[in-house]
C-alpha atoms as a PDB file:
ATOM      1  CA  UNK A   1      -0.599 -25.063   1.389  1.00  0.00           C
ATOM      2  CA  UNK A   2      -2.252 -22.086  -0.505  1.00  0.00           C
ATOM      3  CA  UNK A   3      -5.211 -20.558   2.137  1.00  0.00           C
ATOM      4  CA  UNK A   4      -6.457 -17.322   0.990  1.00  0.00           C
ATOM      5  CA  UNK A   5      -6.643 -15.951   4.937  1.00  0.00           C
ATOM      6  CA  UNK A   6      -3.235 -16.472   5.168  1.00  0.00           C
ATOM      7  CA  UNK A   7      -1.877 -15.111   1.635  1.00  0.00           C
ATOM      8  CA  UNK A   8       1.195 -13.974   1.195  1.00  0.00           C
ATOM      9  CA  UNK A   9       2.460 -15.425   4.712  1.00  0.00           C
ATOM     10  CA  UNK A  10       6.215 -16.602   5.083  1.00  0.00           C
ATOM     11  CA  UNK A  11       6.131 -17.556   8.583  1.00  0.00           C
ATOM     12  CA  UNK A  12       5.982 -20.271  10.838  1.00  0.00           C
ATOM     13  CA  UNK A  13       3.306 -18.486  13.916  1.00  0.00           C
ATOM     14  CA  UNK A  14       0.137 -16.119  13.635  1.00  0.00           C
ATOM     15  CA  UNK A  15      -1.751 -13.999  16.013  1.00  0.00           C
ATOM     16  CA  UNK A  16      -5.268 -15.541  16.000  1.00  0.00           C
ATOM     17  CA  UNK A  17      -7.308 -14.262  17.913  1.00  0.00           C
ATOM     18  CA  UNK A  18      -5.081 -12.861  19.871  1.00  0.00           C
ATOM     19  CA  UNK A  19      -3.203 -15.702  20.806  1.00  0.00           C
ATOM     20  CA  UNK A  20       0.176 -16.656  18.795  1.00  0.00           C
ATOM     21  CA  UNK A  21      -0.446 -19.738  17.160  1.00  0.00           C
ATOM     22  CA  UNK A  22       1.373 -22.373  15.056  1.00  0.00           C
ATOM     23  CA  UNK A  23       0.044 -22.331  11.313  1.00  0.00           C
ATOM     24  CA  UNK A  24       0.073 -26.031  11.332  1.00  0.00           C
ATOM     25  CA  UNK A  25      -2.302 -27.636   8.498  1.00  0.00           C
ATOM     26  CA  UNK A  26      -4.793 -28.557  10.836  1.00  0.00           C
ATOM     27  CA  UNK A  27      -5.198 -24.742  11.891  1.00  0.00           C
ATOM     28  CA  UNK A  28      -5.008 -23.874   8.676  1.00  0.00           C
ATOM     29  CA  UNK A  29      -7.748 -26.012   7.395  1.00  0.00           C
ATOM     30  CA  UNK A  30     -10.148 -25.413  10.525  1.00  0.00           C
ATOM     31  CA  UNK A  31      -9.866 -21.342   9.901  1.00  0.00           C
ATOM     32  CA  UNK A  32     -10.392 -21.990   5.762  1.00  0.00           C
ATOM     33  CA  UNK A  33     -14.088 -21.106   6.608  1.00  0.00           C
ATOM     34  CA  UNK A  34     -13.066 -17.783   6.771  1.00  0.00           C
ATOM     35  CA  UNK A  35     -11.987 -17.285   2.939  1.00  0.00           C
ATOM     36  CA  UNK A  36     -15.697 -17.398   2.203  1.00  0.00           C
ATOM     37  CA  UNK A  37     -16.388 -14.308   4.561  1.00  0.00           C
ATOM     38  CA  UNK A  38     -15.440 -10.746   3.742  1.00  0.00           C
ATOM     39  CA  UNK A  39     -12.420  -9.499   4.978  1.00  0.00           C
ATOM     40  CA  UNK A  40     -10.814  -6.470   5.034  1.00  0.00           C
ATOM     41  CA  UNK A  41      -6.712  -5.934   5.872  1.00  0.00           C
ATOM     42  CA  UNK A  42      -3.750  -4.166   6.374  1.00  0.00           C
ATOM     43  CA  UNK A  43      -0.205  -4.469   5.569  1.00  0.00           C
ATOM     44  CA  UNK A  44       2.567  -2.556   8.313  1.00  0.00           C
ATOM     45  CA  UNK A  45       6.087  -1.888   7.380  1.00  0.00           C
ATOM     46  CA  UNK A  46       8.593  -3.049  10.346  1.00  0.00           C
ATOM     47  CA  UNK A  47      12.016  -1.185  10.085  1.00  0.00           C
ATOM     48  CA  UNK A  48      14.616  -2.167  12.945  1.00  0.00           C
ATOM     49  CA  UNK A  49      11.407  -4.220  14.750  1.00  0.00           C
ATOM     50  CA  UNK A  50       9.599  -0.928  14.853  1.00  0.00           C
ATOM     51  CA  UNK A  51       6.561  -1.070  12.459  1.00  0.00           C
ATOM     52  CA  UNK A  52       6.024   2.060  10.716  1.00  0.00           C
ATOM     53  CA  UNK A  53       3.416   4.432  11.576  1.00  0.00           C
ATOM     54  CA  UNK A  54       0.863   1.268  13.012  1.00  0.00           C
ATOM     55  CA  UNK A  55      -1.790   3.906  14.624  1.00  0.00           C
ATOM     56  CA  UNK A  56      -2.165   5.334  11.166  1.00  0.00           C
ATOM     57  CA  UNK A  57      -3.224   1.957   9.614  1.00  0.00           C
ATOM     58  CA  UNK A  58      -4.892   0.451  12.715  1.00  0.00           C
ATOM     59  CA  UNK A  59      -6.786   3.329  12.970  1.00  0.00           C
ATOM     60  CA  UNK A  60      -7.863   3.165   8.872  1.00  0.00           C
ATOM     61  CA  UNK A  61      -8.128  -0.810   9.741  1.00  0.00           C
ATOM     62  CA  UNK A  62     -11.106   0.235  12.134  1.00  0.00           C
ATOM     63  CA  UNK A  63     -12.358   2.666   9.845  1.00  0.00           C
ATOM     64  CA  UNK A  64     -12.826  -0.005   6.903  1.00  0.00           C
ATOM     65  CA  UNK A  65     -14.243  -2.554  10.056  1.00  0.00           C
ATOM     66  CA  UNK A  66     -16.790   0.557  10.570  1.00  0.00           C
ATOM     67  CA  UNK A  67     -17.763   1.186   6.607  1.00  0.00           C
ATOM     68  CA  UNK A  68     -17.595  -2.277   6.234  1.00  0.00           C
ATOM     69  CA  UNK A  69     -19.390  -4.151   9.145  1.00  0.00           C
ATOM     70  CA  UNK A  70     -21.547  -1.278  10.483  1.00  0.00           C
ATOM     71  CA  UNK A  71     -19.563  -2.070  13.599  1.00  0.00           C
ATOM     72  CA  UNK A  72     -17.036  -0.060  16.414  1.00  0.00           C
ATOM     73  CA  UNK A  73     -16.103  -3.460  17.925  1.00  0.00           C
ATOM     74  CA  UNK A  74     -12.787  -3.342  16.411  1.00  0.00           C
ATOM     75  CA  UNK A  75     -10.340  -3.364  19.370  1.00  0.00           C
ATOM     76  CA  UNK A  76      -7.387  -1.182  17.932  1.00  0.00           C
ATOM     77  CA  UNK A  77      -4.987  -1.562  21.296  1.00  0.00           C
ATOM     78  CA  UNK A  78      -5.621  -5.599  21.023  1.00  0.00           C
ATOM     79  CA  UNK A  79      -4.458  -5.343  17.335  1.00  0.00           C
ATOM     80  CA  UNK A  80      -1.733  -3.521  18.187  1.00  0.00           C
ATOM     81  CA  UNK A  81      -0.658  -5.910  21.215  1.00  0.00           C
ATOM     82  CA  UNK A  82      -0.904  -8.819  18.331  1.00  0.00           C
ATOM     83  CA  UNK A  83       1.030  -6.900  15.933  1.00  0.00           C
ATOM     84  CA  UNK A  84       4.197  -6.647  18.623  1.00  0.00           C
ATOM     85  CA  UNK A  85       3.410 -10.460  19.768  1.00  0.00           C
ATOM     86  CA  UNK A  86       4.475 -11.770  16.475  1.00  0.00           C
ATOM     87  CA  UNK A  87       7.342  -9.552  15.771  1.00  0.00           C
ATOM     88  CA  UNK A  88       8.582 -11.104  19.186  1.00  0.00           C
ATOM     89  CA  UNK A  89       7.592 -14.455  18.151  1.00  0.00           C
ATOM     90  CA  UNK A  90       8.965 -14.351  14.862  1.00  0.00           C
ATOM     91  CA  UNK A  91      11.938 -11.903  15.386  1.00  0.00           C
ATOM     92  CA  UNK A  92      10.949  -9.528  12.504  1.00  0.00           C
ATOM     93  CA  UNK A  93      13.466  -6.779  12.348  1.00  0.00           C
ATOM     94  CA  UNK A  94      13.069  -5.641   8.949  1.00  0.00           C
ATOM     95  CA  UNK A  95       9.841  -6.887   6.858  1.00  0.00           C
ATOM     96  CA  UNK A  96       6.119  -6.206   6.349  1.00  0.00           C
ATOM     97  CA  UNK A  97       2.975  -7.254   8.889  1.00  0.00           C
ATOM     98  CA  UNK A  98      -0.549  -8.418   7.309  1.00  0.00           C
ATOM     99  CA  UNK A  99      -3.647  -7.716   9.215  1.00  0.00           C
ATOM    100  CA  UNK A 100      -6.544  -9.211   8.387  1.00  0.00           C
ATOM    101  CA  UNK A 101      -9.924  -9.345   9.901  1.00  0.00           C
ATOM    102  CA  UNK A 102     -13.218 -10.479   9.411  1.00  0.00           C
ATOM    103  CA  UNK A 103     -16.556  -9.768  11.361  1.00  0.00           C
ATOM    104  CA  UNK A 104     -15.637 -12.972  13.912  1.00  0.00           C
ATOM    105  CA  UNK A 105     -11.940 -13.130  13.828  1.00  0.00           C
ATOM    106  CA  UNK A 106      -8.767 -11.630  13.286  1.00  0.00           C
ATOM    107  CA  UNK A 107      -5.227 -12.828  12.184  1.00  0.00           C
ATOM    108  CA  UNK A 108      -1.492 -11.450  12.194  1.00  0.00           C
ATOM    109  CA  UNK A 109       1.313 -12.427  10.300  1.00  0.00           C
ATOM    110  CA  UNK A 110       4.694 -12.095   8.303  1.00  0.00           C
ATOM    111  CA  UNK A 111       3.830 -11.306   4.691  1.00  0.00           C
ATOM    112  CA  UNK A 112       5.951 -11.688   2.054  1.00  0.00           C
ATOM    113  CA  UNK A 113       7.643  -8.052   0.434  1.00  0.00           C
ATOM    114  CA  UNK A 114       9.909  -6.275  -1.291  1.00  0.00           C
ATOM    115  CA  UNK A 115      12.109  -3.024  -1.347  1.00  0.00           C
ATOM    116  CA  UNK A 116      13.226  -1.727  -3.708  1.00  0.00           C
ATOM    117  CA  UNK A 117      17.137  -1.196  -4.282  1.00  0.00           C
ATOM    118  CA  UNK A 118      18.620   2.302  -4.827  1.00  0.00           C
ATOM    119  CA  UNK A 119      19.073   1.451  -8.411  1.00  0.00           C
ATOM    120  CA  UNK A 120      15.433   1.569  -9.080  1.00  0.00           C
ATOM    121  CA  UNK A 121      14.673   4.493  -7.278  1.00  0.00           C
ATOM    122  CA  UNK A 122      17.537   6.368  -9.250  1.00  0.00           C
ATOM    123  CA  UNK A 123      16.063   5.573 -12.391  1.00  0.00           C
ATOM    124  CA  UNK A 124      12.162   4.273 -11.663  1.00  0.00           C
ATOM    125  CA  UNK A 125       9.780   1.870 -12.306  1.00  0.00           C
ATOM    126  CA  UNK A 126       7.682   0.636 -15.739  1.00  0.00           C
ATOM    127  CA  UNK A 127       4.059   0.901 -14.647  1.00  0.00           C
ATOM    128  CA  UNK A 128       1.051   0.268 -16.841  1.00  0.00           C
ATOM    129  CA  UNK A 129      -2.732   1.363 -16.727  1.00  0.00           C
ATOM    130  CA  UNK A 130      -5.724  -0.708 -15.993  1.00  0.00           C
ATOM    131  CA  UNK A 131      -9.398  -0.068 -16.749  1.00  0.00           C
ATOM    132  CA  UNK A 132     -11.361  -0.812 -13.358  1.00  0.00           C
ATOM    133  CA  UNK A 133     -13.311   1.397 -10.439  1.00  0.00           C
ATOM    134  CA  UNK A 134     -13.305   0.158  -6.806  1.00  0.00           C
ATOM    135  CA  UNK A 135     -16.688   0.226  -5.522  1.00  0.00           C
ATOM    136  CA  UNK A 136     -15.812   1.568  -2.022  1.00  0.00           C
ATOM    137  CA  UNK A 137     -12.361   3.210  -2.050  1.00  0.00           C
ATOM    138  CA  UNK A 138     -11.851   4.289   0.976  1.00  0.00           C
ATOM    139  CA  UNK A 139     -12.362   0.361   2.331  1.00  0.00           C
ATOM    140  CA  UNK A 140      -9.713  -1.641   2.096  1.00  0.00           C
ATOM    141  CA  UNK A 141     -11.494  -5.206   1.352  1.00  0.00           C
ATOM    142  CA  UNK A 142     -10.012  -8.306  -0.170  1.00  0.00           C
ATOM    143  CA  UNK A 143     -11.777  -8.643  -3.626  1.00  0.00           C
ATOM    144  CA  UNK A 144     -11.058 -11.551  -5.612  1.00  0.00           C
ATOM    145  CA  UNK A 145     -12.373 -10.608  -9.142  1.00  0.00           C
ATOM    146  CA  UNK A 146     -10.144  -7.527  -8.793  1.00  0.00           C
ATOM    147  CA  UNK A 147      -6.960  -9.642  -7.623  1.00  0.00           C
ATOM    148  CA  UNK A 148      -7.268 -11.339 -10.450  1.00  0.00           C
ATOM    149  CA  UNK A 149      -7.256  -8.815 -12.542  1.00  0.00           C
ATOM    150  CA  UNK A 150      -4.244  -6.698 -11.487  1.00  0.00           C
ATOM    151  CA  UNK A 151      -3.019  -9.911 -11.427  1.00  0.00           C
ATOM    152  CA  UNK A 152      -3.214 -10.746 -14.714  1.00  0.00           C
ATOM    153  CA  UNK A 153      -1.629  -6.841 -16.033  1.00  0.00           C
ATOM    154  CA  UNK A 154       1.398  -7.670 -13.520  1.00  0.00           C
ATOM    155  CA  UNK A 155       2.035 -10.700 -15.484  1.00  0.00           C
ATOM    156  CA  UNK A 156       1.835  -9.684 -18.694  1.00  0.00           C
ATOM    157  CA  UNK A 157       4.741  -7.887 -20.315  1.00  0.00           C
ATOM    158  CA  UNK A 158       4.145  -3.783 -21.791  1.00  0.00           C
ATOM    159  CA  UNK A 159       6.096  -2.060 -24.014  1.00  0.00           C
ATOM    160  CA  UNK A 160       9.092  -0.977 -21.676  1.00  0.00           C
ATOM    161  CA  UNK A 161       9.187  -4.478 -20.091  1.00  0.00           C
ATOM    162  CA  UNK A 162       8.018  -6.198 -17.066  1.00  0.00           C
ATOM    163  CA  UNK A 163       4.791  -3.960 -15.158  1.00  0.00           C
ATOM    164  CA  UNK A 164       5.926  -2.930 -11.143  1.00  0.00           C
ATOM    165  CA  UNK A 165       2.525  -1.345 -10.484  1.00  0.00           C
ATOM    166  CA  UNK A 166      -0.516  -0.822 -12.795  1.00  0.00           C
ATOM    167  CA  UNK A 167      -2.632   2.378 -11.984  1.00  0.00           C
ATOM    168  CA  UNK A 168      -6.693   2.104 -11.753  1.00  0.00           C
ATOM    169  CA  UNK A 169      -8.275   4.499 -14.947  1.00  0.00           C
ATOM    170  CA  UNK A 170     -12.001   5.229 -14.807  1.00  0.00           C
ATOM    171  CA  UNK A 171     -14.062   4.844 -18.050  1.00  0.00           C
ATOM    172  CA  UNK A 172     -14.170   8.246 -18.879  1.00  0.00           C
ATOM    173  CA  UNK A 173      -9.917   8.138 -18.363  1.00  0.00           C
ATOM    174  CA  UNK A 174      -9.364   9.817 -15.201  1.00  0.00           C
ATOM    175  CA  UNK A 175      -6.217   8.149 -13.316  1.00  0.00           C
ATOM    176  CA  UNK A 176      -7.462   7.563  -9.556  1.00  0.00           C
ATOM    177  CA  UNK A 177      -4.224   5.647  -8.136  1.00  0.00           C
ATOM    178  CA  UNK A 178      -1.934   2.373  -8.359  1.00  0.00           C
ATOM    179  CA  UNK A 179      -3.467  -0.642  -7.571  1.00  0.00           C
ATOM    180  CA  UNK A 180      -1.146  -1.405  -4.658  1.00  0.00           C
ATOM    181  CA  UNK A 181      -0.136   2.398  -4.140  1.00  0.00           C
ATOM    182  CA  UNK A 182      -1.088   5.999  -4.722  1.00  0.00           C
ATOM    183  CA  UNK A 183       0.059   7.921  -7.414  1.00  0.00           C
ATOM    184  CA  UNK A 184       1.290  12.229  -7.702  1.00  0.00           C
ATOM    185  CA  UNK A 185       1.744  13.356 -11.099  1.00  0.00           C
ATOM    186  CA  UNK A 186       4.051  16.362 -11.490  1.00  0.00           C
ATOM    187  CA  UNK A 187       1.875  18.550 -14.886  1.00  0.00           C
ATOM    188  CA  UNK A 188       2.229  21.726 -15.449  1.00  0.00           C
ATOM    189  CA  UNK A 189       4.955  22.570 -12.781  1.00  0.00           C
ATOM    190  CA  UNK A 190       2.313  21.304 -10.128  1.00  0.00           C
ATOM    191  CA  UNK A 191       1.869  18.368  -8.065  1.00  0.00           C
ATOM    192  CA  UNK A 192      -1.897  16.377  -8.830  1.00  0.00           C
ATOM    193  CA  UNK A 193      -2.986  13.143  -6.861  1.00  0.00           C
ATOM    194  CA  UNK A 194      -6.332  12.307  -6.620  1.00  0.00           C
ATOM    195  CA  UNK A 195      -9.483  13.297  -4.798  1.00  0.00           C
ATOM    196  CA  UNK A 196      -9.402  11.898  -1.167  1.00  0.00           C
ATOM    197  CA  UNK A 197     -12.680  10.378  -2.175  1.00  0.00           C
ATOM    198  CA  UNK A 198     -11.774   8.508  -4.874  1.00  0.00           C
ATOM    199  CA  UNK A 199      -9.338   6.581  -3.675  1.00  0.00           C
ATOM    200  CA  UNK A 200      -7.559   4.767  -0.678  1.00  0.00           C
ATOM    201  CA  UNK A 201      -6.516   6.786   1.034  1.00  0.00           C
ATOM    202  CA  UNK A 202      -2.610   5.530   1.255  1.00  0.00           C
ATOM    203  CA  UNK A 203      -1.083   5.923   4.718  1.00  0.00           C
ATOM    204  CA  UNK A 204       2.088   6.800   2.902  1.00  0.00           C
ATOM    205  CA  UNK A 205       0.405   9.387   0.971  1.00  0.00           C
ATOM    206  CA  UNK A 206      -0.957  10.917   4.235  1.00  0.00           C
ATOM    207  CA  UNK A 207       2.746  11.259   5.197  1.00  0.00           C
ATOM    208  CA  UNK A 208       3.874  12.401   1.379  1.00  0.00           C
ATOM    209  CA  UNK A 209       1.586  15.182   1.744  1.00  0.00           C
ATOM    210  CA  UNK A 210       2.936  16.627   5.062  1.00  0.00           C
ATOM    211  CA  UNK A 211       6.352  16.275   3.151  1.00  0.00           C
ATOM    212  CA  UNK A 212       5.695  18.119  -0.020  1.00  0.00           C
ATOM    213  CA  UNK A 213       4.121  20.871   2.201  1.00  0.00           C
ATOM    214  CA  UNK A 214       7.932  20.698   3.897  1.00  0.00           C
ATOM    215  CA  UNK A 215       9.325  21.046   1.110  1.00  0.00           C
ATOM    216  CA  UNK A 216       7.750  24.603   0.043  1.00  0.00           C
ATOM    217  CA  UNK A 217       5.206  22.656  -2.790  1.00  0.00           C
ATOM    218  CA  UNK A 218       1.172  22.599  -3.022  1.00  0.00           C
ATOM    219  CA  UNK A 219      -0.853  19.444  -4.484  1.00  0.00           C
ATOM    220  CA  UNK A 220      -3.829  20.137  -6.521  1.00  0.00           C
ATOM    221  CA  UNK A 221      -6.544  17.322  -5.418  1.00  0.00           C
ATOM    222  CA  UNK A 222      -7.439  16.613  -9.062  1.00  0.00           C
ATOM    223  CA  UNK A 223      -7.559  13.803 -11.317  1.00  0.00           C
ATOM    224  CA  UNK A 224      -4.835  13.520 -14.164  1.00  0.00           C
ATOM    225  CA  UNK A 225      -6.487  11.807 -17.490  1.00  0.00           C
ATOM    226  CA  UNK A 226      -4.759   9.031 -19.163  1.00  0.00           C
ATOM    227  CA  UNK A 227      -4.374  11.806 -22.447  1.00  0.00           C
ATOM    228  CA  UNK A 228      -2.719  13.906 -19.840  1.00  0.00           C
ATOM    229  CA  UNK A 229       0.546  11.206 -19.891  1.00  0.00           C
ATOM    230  CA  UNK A 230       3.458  12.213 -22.377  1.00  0.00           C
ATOM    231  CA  UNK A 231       1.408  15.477 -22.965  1.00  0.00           C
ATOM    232  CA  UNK A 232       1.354  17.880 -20.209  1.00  0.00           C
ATOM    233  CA  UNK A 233       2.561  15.209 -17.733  1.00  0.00           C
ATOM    234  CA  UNK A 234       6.248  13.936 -17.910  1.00  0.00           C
ATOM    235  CA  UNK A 235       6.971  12.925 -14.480  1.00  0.00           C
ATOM    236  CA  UNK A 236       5.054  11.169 -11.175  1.00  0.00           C
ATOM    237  CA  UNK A 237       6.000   9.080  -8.726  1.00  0.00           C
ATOM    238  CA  UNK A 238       3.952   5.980  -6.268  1.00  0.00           C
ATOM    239  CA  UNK A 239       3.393   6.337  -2.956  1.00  0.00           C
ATOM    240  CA  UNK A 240       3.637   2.943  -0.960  1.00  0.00           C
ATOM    241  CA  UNK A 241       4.106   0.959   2.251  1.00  0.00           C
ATOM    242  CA  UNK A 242       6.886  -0.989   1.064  1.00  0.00           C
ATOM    243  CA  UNK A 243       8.318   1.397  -1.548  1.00  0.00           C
ATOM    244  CA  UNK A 244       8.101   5.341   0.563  1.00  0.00           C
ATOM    245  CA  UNK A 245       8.276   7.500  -2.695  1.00  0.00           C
ATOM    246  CA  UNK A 246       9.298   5.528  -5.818  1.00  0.00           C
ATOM    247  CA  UNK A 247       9.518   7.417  -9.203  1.00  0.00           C
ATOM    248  CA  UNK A 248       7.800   6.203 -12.309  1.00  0.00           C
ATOM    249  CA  UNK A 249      10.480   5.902 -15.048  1.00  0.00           C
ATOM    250  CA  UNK A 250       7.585   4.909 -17.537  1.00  0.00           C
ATOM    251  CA  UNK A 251       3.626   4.740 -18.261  1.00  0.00           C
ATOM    252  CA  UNK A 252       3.088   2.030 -20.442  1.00  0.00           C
ATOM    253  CA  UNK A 253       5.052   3.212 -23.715  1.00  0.00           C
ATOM    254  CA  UNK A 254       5.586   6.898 -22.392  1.00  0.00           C
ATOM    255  CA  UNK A 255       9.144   7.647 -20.634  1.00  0.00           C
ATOM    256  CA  UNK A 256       9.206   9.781 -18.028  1.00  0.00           C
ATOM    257  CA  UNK A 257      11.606  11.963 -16.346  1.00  0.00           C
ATOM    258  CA  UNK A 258      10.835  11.049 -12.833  1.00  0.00           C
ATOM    259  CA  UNK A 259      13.920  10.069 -10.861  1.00  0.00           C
ATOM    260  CA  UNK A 260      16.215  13.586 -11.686  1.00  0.00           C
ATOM    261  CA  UNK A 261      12.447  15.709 -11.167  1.00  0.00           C
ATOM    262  CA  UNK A 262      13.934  18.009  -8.353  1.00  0.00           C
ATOM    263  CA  UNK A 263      10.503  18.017  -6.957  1.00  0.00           C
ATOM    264  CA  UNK A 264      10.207  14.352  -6.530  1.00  0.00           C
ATOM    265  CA  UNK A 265      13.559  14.702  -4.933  1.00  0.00           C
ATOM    266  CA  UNK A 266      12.578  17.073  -2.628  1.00  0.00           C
ATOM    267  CA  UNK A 267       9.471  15.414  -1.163  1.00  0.00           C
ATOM    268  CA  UNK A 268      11.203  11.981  -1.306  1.00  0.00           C
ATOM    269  CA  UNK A 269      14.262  13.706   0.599  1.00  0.00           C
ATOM    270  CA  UNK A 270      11.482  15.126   3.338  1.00  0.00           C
ATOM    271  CA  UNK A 271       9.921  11.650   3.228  1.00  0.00           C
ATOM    272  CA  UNK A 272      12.580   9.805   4.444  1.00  0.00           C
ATOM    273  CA  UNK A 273      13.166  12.707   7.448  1.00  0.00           C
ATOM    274  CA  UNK A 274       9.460  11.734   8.649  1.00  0.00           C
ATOM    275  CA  UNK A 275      10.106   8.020   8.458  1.00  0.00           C
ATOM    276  CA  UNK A 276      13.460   8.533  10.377  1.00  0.00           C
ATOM    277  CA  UNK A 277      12.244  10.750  13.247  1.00  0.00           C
ATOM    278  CA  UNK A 278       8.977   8.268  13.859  1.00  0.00           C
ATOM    279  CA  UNK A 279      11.690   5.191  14.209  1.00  0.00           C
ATOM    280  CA  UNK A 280      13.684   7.646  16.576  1.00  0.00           C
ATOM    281  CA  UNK A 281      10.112   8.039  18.682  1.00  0.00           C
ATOM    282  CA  UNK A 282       9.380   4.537  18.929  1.00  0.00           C
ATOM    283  CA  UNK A 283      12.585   2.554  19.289  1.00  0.00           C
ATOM    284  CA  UNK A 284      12.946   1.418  22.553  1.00  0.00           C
END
């Protein structure tokens, strides 16, 4: 049964409310009232049942609850008591965590992902470029118009093949991020990503950026323009939940050099040290 609450889920229980509950159809029908209301989510990696850096995106859960509802009520240690609740009821050891939340409710579950294999990060992804400015960007609020439209540019096939991310472009061309991801560009033999406030602000990227400053580089904060691409700029790389730091092996019909950029490798390499020594913290 499709529910728009409850998209993406792939397993049997929720948290609602705080309490694990069966998704039967009859639960499912009685919360449908709640597609109609806005709602604003997150999405948690697990790795080895520990889910990857959860203060960071509870906290930016009751951020977007704040910008959002003009409210503090948001109670980030309940959240976080749901969050371990299902991966106990569900026995998540590897997999992604949805939370999403309205003004009167709130609901945790298993949502459906994927990783990437090492293949595609040794040679990158095809990613395209879609026309379209979020109103709020630093909110991170279900908006069905905007589904629907990165939905449709998934779909559709460019001129390297199938799309794995599109990235947002502003009228006047500026690149602000991925729809699903944020996005470095390497130009000039420096690293760009976008202005903090023109964008959402990726918990990944808050992570990537403590890595590339590991790794001896400096990111300018500055917009790359879509005439930028195949120009001065020959290599980038997304910035994800589910994918760490993916290179881009293409935008739209310009290649890219991404996966062999020894600066890509570098931060990707430091990456991966960050990730490892916050599963070392928090594995019990």
């Amino acid at each position: 049964m499709a529910h728009s609450v409850f998209e993406g889920n792939i397993g049997r229980n929720a948290v609602s409310d705080h309490i694990v509950t069966e998704l039967t159809e009859a639960f499912l029908l009685e919360t449908d009232r709640y597609a109609s209301m806005p709602r604003i989510y997150e999405v948690i990696r697990c790795i080895g049942g520990v889910p990857l850096f959860a203060e960071d995106h509870i906290e930016r859960l009751s951020e977007s609850f704040r910008a959002k509802f003009g409210s503090d009520d948001l109670e980030q240690n309940r959240i976080m008591s749901d969050i371990r609740a299902l991966i106990l009821s569900e026995g998540i050891i590897d997999g992604n965590v949805k939370v999403v939340v309205t003004e009167e409710a709130s609901f945790v579950f298993p949502s459906a992902f994927y990783y990437p294999p090492e293949t595609t990060y040794a040679r990158g992804v095809f990613v395209g470029i879609t026309e379209w400015e979020r109103s709020r960007p630093n909110v991170k609020m279900i908006v069905d118009q905007y589904k629907k439209t990165i939905a449709d540019k998934l779909s559709s096939v460019g001129p390297m093949g199938s799309y794995f991310e599109t990235l947002l472009k502003t009228e006047d061309g500026r690149i602000t991020e991925g729809s699903r991801s944020n996005v470095f560009f390497v130009m000039d033999g420096e690293l760009y990503t976008s202005p903090d406030d023109m964008i959402l602000k990726g918990i990944t990227r808050r992570y990537v950026l403590e890595a590339l400053e590991t790794a001896g580089y400096k990111v300018r904060f500055e917009c790359v323009r879509n005439t930028d691409i195949g120009r001065s700029v020959f290599a980038g790389f997304l910035s994800g939940t589910s994918i760490g730091v993916l290179p881009v092996a293409a935008v739209e019909d310009v290649e890219m050099d991404s996966a062999s950029n020894e600066m890509i490798l570098a931060i990707r390499n430091e990456y991966n040290k960050l990730v490892s020594k916050y599963l070392d913290q928090h594995n019990i």
